[in-house]
PDB file of N, CA and C in Angstrom:
ATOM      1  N   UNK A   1       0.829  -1.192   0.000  1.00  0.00           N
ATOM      2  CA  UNK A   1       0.000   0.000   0.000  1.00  0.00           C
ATOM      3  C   UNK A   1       0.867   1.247   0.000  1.00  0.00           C
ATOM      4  N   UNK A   2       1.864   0.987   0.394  1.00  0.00           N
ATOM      5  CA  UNK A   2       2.753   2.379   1.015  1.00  0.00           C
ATOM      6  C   UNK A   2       3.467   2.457  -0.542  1.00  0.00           C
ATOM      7  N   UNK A   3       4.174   1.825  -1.016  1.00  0.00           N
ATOM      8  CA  UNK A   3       4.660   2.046  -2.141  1.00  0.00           C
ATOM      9  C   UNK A   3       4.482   2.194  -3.438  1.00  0.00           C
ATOM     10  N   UNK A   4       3.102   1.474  -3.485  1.00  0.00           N
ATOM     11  CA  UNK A   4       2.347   1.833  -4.478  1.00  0.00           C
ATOM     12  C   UNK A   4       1.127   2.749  -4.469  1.00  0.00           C
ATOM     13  N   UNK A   5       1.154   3.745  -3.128  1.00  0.00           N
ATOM     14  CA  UNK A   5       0.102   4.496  -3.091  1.00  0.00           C
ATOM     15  C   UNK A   5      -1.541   4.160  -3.032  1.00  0.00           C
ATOM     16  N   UNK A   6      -1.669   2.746  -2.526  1.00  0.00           N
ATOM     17  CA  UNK A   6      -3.027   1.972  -2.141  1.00  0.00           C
ATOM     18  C   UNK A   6      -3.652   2.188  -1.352  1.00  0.00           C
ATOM     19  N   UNK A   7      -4.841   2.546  -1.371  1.00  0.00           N
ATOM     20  CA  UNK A   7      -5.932   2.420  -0.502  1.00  0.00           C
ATOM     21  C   UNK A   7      -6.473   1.198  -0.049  1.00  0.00           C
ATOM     22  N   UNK A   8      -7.093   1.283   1.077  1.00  0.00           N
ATOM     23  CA  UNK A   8      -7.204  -0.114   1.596  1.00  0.00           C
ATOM     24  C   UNK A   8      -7.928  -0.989   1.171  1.00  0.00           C
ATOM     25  N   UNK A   9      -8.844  -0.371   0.153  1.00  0.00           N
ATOM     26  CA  UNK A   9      -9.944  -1.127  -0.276  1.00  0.00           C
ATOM     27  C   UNK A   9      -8.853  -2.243  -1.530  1.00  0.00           C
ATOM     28  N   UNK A  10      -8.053  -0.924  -2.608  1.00  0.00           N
ATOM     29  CA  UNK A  10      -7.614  -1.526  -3.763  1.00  0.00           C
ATOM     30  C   UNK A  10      -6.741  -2.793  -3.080  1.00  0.00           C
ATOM     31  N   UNK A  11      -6.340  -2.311  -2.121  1.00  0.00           N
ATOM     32  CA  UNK A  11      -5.025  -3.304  -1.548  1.00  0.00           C
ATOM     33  C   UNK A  11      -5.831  -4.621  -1.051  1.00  0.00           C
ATOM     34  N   UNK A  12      -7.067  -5.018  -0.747  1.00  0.00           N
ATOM     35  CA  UNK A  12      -7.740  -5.713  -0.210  1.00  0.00           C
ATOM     36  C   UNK A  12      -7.862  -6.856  -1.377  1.00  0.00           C
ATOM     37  N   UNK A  13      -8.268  -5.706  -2.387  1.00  0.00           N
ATOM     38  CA  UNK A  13      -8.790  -6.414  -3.992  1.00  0.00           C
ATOM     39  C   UNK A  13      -7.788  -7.354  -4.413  1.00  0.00           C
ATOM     40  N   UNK A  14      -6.886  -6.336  -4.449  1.00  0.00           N
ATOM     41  CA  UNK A  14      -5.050  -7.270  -5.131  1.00  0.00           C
ATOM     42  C   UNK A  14      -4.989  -8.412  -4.154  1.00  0.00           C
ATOM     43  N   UNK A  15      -5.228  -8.204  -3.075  1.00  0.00           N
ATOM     44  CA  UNK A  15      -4.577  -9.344  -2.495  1.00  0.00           C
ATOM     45  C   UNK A  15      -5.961 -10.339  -2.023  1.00  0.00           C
ATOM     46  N   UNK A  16      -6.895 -10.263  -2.591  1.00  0.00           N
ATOM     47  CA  UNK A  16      -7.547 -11.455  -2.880  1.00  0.00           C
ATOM     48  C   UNK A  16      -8.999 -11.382  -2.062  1.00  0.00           C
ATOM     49  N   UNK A  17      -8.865 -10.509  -1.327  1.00  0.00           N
ATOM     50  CA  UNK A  17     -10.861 -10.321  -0.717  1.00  0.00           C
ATOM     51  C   UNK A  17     -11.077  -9.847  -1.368  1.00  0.00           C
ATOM     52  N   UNK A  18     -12.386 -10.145  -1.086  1.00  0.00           N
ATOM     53  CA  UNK A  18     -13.768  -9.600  -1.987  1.00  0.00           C
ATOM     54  C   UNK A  18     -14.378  -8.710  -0.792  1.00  0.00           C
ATOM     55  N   UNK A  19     -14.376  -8.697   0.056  1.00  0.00           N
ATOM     56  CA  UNK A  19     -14.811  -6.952   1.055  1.00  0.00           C
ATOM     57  C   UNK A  19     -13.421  -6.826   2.023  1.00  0.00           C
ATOM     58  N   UNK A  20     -13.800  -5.142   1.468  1.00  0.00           N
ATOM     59  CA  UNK A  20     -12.169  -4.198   2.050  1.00  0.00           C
ATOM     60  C   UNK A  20     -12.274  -3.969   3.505  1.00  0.00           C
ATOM     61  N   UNK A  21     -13.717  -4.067   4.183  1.00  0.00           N
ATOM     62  CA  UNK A  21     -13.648  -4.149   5.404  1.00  0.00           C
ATOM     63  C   UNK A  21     -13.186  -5.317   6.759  1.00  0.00           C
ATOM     64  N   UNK A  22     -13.544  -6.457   5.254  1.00  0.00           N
ATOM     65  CA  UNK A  22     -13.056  -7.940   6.119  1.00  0.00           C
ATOM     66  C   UNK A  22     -11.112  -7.126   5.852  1.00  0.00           C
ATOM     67  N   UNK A  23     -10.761  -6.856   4.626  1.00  0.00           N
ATOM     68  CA  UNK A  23      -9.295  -7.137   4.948  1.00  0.00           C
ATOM     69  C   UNK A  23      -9.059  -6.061   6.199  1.00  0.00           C
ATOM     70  N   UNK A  24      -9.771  -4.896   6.349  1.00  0.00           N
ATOM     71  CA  UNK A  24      -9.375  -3.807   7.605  1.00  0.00           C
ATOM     72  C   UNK A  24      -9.487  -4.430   8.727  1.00  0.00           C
ATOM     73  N   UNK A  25     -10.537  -5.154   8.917  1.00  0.00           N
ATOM     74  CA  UNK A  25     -10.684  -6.089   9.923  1.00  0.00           C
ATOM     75  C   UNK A  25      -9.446  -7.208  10.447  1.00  0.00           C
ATOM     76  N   UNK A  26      -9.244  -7.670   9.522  1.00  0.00           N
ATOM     77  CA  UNK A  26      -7.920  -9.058   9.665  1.00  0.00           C
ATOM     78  C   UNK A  26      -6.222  -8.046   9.559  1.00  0.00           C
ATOM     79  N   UNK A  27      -7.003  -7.265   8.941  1.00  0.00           N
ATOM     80  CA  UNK A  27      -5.269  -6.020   9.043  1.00  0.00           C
ATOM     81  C   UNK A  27      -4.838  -5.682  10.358  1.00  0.00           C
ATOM     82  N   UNK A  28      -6.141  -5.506  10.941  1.00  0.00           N
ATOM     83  CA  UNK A  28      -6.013  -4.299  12.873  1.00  0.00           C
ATOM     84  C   UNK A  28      -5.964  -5.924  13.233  1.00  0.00           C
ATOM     85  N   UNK A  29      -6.602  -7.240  13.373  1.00  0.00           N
ATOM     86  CA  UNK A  29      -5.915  -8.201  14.059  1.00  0.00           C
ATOM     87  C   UNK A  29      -5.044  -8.912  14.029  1.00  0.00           C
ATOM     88  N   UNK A  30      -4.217  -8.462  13.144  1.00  0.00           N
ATOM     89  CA  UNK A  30      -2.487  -9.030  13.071  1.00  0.00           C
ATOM     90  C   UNK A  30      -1.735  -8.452  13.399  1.00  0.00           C
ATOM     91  N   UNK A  31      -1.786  -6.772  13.061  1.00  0.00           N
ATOM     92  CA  UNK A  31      -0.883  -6.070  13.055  1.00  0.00           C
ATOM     93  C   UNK A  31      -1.138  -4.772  14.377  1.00  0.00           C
ATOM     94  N   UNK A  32      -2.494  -4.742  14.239  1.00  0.00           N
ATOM     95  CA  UNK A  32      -2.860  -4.000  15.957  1.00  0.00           C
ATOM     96  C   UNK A  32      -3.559  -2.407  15.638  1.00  0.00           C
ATOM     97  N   UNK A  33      -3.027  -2.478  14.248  1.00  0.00           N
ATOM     98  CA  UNK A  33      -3.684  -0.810  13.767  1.00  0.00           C
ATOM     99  C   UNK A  33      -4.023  -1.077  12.579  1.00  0.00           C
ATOM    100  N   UNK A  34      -5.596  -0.234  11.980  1.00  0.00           N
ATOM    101  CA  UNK A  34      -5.926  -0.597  10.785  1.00  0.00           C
ATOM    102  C   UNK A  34      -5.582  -0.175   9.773  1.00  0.00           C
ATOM    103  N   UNK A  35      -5.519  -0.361   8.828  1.00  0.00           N
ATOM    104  CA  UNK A  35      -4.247  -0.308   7.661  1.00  0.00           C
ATOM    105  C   UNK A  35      -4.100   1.176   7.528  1.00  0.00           C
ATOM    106  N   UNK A  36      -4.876   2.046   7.328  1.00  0.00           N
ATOM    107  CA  UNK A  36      -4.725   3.676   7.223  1.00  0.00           C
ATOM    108  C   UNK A  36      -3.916   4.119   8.062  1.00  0.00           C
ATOM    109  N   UNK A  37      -4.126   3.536   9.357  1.00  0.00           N
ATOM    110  CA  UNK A  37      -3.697   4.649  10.442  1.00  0.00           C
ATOM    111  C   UNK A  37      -1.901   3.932  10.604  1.00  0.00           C
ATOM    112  N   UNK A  38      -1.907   2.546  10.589  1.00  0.00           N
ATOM    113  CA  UNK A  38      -1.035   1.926  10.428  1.00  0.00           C
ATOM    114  C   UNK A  38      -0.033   2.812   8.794  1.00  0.00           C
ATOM    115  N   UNK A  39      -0.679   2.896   8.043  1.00  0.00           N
ATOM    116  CA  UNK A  39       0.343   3.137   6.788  1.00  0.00           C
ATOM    117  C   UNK A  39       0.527   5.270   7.485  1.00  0.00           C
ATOM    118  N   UNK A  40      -0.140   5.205   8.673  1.00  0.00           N
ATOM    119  CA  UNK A  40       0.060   7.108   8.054  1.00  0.00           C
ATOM    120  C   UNK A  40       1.141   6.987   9.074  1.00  0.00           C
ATOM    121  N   UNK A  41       1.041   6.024  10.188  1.00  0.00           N
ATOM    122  CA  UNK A  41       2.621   6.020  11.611  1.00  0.00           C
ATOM    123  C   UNK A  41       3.522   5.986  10.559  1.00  0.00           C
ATOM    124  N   UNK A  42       3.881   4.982   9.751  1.00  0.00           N
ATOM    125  CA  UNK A  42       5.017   4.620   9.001  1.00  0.00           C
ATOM    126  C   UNK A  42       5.369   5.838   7.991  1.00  0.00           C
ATOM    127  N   UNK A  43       4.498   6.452   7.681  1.00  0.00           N
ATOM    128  CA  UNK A  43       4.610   7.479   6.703  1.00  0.00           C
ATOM    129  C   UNK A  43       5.336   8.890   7.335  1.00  0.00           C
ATOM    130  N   UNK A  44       4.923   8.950   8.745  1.00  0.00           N
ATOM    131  CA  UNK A  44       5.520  10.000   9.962  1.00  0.00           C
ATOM    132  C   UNK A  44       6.430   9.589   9.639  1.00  0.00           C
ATOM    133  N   UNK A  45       6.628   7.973  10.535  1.00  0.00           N
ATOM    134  CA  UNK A  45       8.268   7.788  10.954  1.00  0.00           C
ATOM    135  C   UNK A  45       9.628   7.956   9.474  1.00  0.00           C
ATOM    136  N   UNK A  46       8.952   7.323   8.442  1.00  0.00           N
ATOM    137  CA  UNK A  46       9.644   7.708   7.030  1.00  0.00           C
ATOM    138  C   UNK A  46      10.369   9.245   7.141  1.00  0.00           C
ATOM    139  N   UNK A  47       8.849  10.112   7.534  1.00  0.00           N
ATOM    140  CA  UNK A  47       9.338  11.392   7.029  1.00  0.00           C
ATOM    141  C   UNK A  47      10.389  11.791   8.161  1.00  0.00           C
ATOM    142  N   UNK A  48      10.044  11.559   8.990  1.00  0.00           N
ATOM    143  CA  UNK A  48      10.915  11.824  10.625  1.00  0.00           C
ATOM    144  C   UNK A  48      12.497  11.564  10.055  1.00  0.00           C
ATOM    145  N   UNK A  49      12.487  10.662   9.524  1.00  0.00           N
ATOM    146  CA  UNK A  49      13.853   9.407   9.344  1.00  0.00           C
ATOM    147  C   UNK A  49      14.333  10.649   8.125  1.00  0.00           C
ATOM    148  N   UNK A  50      13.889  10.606   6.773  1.00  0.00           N
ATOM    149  CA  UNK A  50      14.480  11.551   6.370  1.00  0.00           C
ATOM    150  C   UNK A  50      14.933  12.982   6.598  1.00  0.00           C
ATOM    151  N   UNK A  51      14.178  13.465   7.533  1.00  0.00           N
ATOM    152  CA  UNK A  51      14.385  14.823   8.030  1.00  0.00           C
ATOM    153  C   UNK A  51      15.629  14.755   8.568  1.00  0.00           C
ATOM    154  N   UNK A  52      15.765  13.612   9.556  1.00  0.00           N
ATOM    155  CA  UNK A  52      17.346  13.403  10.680  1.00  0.00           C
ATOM    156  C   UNK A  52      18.180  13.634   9.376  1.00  0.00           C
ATOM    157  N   UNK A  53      18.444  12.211   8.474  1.00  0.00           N
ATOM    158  CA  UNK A  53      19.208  12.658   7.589  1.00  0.00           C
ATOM    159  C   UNK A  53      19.518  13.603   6.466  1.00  0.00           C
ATOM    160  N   UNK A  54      18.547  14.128   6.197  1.00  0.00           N
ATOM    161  CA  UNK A  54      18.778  15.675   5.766  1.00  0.00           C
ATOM    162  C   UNK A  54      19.479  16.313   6.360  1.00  0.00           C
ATOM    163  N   UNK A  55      19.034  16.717   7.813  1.00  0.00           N
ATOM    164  CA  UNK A  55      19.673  18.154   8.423  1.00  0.00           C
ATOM    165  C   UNK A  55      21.242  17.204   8.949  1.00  0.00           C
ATOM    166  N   UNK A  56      21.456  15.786   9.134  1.00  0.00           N
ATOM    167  CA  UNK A  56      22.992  15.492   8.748  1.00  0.00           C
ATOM    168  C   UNK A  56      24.048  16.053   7.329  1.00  0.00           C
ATOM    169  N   UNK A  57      23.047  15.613   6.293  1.00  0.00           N
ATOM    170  CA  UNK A  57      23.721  15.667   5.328  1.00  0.00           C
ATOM    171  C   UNK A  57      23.905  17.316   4.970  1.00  0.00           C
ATOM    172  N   UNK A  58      23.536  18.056   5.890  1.00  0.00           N
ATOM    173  CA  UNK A  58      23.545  19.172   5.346  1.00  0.00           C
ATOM    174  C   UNK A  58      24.620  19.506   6.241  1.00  0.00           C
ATOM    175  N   UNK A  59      24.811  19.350   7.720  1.00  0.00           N
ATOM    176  CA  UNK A  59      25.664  19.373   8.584  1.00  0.00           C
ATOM    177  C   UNK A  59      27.217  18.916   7.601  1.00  0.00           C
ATOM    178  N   UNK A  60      27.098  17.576   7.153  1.00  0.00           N
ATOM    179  CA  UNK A  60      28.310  17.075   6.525  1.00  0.00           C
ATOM    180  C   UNK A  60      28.648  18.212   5.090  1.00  0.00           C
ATOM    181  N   UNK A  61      27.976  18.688   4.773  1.00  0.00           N
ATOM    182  CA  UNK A  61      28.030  19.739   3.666  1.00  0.00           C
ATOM    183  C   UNK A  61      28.509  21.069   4.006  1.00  0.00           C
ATOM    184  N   UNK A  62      28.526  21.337   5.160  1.00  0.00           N
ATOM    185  CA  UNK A  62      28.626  22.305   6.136  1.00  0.00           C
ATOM    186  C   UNK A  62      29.942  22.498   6.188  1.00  0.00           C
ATOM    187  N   UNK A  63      30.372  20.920   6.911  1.00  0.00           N
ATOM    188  CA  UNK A  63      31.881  20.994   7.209  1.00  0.00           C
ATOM    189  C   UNK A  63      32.583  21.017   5.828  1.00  0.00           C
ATOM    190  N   UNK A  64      32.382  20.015   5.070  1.00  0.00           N
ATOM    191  CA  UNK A  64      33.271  20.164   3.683  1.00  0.00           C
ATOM    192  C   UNK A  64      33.205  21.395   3.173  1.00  0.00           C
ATOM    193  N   UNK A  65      32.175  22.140   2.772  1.00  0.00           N
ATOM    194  CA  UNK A  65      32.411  23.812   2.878  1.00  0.00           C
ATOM    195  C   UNK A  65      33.694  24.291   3.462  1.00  0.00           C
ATOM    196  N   UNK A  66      33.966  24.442   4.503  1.00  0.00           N
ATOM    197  CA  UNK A  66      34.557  25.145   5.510  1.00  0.00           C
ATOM    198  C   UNK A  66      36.292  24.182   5.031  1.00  0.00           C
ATOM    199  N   UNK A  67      35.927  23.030   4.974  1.00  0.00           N
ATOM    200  CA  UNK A  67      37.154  22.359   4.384  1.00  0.00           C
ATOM    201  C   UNK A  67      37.447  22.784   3.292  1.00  0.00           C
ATOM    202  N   UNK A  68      36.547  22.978   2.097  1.00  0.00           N
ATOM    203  CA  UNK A  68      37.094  23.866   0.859  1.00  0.00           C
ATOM    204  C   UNK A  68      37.579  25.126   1.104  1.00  0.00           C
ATOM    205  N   UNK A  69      36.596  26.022   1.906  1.00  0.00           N
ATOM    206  CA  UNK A  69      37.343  27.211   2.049  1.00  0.00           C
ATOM    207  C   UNK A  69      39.046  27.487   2.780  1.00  0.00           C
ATOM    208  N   UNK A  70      39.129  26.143   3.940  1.00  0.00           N
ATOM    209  CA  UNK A  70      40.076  26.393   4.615  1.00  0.00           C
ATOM    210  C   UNK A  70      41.385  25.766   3.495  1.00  0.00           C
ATOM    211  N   UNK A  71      41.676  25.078   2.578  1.00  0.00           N
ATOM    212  CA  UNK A  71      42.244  24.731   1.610  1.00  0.00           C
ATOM    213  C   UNK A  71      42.742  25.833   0.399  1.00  0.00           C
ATOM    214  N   UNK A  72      41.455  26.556   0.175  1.00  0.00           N
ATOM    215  CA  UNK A  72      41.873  27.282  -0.703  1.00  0.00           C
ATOM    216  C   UNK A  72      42.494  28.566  -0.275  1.00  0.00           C
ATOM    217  N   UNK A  73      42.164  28.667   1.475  1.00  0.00           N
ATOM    218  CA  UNK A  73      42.730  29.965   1.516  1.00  0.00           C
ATOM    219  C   UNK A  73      44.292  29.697   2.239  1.00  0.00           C
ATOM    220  N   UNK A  74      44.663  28.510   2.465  1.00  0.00           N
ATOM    221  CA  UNK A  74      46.194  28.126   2.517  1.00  0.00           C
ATOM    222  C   UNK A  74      47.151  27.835   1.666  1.00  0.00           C
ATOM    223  N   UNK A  75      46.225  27.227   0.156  1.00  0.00           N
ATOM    224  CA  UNK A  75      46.617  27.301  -1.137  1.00  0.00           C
ATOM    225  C   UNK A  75      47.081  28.587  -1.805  1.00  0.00           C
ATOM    226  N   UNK A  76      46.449  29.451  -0.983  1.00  0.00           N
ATOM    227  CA  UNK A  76      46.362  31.138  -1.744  1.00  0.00           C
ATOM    228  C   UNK A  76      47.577  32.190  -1.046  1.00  0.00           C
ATOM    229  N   UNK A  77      47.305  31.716   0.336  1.00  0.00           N
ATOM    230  CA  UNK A  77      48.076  32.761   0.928  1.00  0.00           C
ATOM    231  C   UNK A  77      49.009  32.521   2.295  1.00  0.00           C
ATOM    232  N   UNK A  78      48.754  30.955   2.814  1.00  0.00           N
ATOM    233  CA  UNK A  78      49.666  30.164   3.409  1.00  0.00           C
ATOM    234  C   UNK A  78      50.993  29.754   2.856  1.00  0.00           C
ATOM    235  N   UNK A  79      50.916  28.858   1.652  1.00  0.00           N
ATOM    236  CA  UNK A  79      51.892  28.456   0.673  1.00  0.00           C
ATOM    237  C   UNK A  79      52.627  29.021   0.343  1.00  0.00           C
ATOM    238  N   UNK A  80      52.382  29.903  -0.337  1.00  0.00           N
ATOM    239  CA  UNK A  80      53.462  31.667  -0.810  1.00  0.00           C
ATOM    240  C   UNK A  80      54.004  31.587   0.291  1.00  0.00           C
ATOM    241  N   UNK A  81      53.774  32.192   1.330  1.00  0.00           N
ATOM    242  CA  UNK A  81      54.514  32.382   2.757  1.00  0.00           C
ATOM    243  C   UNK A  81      55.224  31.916   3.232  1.00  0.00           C
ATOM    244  N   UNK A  82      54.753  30.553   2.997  1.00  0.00           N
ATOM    245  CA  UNK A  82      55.701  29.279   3.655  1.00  0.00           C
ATOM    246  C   UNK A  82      56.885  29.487   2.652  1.00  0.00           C
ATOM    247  N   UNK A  83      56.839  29.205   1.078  1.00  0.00           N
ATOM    248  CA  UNK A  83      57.589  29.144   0.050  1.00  0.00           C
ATOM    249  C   UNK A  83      58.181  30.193  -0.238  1.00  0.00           C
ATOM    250  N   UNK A  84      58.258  31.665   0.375  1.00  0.00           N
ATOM    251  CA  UNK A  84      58.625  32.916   0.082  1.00  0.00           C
ATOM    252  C   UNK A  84      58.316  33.031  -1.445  1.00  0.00           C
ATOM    253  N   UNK A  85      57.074  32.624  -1.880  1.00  0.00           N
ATOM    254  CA  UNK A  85      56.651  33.525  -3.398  1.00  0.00           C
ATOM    255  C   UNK A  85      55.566  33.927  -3.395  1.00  0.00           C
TER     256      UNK A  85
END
């Protein structure tokens, strides 16, 4: 359902009932939540999960920044100095 964007009814169909309420029914007693509310937690925690790694990867983008800048400005005006040119 989650990956192919299914509703509970279509997802019921594909996978072989003939009423979407029997599969909501047998969904909340296996799994404990009925398939909606169950697919919208996972859909939080997804988004949750990418957010962490976003604001990492932006952190890690952050530092390499600061690593380019600190490179180029020892390349520029450290080096000469060191090398008297």
């Amino acid at each position: 359902m989650l990956t192919e964007h299914l509703d509970a009814a279509t997802a019921a169909i594909r996978v072989g009932y003939e009423n979407p309420s029997q599969f909501s029914s047998e969904y909340r007693r296996l799994f404990g939540e009925p398939p909606l509310r169950d697919l919208r937690n996972l859909h939080q925690t997804l988004q949750e999960e990418l957010g962490r790694r976003k604001d990492g990867l932006e952190q890690v983008m952050s530092i390499y920044g600061w690593c380019v800048l600190f490179i180029d400005v020892y390349e520029k005006f450290v080096t000469p100095l060191l090398c008297g040119y």
